[in-house]
N, C-alpha and C. Protein backbone atom coordinates (compact mmCIF):
# COMPACT_ATOMS: atom_id res chain seq x y z
N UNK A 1 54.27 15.45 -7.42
CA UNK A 1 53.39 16.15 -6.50
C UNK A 1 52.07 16.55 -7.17
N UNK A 2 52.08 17.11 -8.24
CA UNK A 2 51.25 17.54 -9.14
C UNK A 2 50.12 16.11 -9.33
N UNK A 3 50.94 15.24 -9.68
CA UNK A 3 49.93 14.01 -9.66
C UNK A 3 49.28 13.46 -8.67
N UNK A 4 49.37 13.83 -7.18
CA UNK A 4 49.15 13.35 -6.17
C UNK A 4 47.95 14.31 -5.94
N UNK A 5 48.45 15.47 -6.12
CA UNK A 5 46.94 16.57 -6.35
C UNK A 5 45.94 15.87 -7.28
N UNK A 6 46.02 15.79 -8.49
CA UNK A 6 45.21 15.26 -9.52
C UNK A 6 44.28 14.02 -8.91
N UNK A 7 44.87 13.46 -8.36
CA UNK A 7 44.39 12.00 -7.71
C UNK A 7 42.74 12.22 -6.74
N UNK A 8 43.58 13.30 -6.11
CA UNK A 8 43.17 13.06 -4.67
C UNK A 8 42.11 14.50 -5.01
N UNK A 9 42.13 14.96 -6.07
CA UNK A 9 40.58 15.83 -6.77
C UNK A 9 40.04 14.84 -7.33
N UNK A 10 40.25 14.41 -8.06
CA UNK A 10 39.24 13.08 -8.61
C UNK A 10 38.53 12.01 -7.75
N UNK A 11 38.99 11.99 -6.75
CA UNK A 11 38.83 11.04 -5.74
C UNK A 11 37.66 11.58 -4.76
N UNK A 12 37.93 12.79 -4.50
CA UNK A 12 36.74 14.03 -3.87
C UNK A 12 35.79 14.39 -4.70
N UNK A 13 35.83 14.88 -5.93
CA UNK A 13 34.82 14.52 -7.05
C UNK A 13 33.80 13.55 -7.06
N UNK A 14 34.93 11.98 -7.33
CA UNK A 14 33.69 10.89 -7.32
C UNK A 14 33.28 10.61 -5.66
N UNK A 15 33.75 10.99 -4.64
CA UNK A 15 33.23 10.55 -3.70
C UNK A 15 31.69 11.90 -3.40
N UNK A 16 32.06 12.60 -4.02
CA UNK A 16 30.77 13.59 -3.80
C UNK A 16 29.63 13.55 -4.89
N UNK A 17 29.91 12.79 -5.77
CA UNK A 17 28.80 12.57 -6.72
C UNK A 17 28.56 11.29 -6.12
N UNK A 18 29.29 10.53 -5.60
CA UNK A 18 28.26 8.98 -5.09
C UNK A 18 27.90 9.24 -3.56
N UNK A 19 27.88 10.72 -3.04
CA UNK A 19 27.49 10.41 -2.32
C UNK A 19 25.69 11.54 -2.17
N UNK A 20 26.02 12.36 -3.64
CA UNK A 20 24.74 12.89 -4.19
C UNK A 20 23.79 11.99 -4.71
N UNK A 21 24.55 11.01 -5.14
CA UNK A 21 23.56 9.66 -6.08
C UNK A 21 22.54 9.04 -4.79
N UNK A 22 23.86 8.69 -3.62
CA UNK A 22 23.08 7.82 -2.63
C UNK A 22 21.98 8.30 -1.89
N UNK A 23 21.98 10.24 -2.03
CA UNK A 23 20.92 10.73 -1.05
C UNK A 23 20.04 10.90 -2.47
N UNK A 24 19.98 10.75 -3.73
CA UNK A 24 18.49 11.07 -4.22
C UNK A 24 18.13 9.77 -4.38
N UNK A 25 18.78 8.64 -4.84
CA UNK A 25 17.75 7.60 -4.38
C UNK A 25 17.20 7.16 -3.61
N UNK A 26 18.09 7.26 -2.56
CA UNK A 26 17.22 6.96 -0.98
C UNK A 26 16.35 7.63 -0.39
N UNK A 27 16.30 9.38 -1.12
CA UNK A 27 15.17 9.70 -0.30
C UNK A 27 14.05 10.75 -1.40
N UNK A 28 15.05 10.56 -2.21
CA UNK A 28 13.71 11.34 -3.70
C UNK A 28 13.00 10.43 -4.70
N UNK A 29 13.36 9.02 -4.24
CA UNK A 29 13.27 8.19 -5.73
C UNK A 29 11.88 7.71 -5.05
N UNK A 30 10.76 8.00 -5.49
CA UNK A 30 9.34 7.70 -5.32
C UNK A 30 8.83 7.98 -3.87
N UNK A 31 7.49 7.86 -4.04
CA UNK A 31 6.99 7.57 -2.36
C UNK A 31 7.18 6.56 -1.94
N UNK A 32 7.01 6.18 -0.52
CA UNK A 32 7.23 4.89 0.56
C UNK A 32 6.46 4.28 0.19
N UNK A 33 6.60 2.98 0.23
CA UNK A 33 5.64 1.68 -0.07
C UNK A 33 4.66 2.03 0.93
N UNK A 34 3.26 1.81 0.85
CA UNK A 34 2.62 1.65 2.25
C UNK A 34 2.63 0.33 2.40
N UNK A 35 2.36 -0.31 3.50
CA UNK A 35 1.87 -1.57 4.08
C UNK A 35 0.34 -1.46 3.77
N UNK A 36 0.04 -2.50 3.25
CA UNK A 36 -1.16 -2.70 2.70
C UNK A 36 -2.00 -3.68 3.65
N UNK A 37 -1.36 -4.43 4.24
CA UNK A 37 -2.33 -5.80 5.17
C UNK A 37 -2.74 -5.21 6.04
N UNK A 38 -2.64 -4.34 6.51
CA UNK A 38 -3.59 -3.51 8.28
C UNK A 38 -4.78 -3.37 7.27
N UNK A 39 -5.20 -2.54 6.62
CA UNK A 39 -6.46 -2.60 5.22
C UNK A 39 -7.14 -3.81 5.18
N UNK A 40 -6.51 -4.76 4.42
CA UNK A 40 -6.86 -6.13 4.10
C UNK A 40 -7.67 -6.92 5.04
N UNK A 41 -7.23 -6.95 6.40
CA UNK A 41 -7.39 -7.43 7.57
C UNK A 41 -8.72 -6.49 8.31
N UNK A 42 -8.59 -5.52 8.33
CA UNK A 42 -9.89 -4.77 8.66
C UNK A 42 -10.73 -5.07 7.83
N UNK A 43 -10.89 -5.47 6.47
CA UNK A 43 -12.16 -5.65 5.10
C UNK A 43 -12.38 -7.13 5.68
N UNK A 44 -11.76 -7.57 6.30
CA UNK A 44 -11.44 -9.15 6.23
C UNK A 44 -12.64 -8.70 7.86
N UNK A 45 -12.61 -8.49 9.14
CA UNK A 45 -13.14 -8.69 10.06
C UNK A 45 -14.59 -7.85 9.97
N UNK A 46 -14.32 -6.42 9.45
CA UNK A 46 -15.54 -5.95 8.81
C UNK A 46 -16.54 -6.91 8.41
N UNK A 47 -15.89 -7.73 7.48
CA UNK A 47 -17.34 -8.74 6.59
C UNK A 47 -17.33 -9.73 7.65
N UNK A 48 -16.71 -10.24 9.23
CA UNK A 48 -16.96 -11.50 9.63
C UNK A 48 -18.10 -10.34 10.29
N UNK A 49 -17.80 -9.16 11.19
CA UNK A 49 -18.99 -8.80 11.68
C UNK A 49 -20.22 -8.47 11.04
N UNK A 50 -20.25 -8.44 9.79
CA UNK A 50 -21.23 -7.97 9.23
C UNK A 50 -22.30 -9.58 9.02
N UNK A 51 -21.38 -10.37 8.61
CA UNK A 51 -21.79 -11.83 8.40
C UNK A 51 -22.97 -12.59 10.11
N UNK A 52 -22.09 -11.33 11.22
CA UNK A 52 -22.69 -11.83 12.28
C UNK A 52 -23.87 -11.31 12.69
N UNK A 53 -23.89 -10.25 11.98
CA UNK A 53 -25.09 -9.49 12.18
C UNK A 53 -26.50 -9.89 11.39
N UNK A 54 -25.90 -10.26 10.15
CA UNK A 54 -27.06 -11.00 9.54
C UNK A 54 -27.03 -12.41 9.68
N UNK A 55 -26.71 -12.89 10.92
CA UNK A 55 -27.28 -13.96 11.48
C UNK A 55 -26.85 -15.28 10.42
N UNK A 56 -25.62 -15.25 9.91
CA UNK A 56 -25.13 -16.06 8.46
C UNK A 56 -25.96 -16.23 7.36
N UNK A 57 -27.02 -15.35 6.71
CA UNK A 57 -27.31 -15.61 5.98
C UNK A 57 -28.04 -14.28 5.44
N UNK A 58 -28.17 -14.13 4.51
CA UNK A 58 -28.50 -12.91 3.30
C UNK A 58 -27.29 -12.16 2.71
N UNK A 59 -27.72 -11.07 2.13
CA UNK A 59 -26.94 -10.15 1.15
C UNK A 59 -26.30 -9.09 1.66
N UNK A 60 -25.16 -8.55 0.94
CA UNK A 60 -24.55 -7.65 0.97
C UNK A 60 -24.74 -6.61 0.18
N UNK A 61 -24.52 -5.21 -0.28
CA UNK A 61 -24.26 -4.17 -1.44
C UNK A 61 -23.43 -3.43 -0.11
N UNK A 62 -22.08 -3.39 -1.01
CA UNK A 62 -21.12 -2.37 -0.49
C UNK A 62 -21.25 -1.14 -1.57
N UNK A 63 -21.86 0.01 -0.63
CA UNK A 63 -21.59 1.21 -1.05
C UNK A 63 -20.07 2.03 -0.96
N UNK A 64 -20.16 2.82 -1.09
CA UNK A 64 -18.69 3.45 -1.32
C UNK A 64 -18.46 4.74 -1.99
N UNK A 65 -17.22 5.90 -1.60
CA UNK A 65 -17.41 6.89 -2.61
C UNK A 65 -16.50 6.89 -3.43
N UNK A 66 -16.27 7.22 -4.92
CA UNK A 66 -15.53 7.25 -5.90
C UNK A 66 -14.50 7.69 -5.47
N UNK A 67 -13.36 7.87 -5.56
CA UNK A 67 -11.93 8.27 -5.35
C UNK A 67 -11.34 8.26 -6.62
N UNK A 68 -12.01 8.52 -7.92
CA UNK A 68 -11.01 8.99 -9.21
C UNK A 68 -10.19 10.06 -8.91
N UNK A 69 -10.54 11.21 -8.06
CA UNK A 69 -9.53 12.23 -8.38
C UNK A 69 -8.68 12.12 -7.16
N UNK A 70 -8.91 11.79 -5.92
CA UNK A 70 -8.06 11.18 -4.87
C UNK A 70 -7.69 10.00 -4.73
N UNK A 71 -6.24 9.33 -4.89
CA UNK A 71 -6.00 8.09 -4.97
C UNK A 71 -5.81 7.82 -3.75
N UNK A 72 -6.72 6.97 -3.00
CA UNK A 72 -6.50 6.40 -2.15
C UNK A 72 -6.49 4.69 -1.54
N UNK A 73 -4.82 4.55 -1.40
CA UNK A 73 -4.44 3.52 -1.38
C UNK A 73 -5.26 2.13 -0.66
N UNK A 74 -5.86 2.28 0.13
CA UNK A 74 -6.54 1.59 1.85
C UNK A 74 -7.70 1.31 1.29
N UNK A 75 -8.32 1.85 0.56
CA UNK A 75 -9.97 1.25 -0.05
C UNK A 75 -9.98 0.31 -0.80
N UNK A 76 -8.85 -0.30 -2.03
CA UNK A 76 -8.67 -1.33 -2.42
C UNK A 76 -8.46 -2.42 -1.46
N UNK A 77 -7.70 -2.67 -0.85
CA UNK A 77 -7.51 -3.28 0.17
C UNK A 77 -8.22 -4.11 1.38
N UNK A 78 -9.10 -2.62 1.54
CA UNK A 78 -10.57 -3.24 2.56
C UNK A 78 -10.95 -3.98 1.65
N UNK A 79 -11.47 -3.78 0.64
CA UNK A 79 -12.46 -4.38 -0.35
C UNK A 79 -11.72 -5.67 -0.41
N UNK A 80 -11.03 -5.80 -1.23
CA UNK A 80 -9.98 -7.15 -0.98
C UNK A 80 -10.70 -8.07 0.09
N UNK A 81 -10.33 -7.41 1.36
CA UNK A 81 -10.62 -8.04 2.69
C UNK A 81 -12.16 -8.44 2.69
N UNK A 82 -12.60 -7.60 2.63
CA UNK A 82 -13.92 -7.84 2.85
C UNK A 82 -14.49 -8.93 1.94
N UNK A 83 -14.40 -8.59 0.33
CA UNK A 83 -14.39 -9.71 0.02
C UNK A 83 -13.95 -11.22 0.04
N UNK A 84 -13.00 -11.31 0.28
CA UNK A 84 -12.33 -12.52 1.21
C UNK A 84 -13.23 -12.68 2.51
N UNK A 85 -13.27 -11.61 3.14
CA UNK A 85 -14.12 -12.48 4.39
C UNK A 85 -15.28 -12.86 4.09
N UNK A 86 -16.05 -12.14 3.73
CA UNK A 86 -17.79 -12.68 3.20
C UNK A 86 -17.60 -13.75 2.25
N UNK A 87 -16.38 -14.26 1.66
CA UNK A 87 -15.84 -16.06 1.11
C UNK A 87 -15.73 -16.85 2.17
N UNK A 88 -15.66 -16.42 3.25
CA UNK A 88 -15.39 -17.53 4.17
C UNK A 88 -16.44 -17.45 5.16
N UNK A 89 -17.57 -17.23 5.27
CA UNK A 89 -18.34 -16.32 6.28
C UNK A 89 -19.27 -17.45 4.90
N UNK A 90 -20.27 -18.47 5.40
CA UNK A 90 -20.97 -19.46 4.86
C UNK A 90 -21.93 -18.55 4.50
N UNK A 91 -22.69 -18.41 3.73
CA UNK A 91 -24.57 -18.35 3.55
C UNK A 91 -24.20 -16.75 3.09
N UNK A 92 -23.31 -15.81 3.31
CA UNK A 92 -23.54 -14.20 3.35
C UNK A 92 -22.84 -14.19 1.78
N UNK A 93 -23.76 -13.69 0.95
CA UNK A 93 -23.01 -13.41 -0.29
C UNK A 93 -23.15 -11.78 -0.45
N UNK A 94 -22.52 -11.76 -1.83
CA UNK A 94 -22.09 -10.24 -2.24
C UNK A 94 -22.81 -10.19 -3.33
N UNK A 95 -23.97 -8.83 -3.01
CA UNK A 95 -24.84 -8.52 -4.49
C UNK A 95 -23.80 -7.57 -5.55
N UNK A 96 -23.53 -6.56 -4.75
CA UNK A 96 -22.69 -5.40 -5.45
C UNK A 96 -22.00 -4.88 -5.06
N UNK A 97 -21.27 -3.82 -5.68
CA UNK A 97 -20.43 -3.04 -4.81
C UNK A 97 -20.61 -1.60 -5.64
């Protein structure tokens, strides 16, 4: 009887530590991935309209504000895009950024 106790504490034990394990990885172990292509895709149509506005041909300088002390994920991304689109967008090149 004694052993049947022993069992069946050990058994409640490990089922409560795997089931402490399963809630901090699943919901403490880093932040959420973001989805990054909604970004990408806006930098990407940004530069076709911009390409349309200057009539396919002249320059770009993308301004922008620093984000060293705020990391923000979505500005890489546009840029990405944008650059990619003004690659495919004939005659519109990129002076700076």
């Amino acid at each position: 009887m004694q052993k049947n106790s022993n069992l069946v504490a050990i058994l409640a034990l490990l089922a409560t530590v795997g089931s402490l394990a399963f809630l901090y990885f699943t919901q403490f172990a880093g932040p959420p991935k973001a989805n990054l292509k909604p970004f990408e895709t806006l930098g990407e149509m940004v530069a076709t309209e911009t390409a349309k506005l200057l009539g396919g041909s002249g320059s770009v300088v993308v301004v922008m504000e620093s984000f060293e002390q705020l990391a923000n994920q979505s500005v890489e991304p546009q840029l990405k895009g944008f650059k990619a689109g003004l690659a495919k967008a004939k005659g519109v090149t990129l002076k700076g950024v």
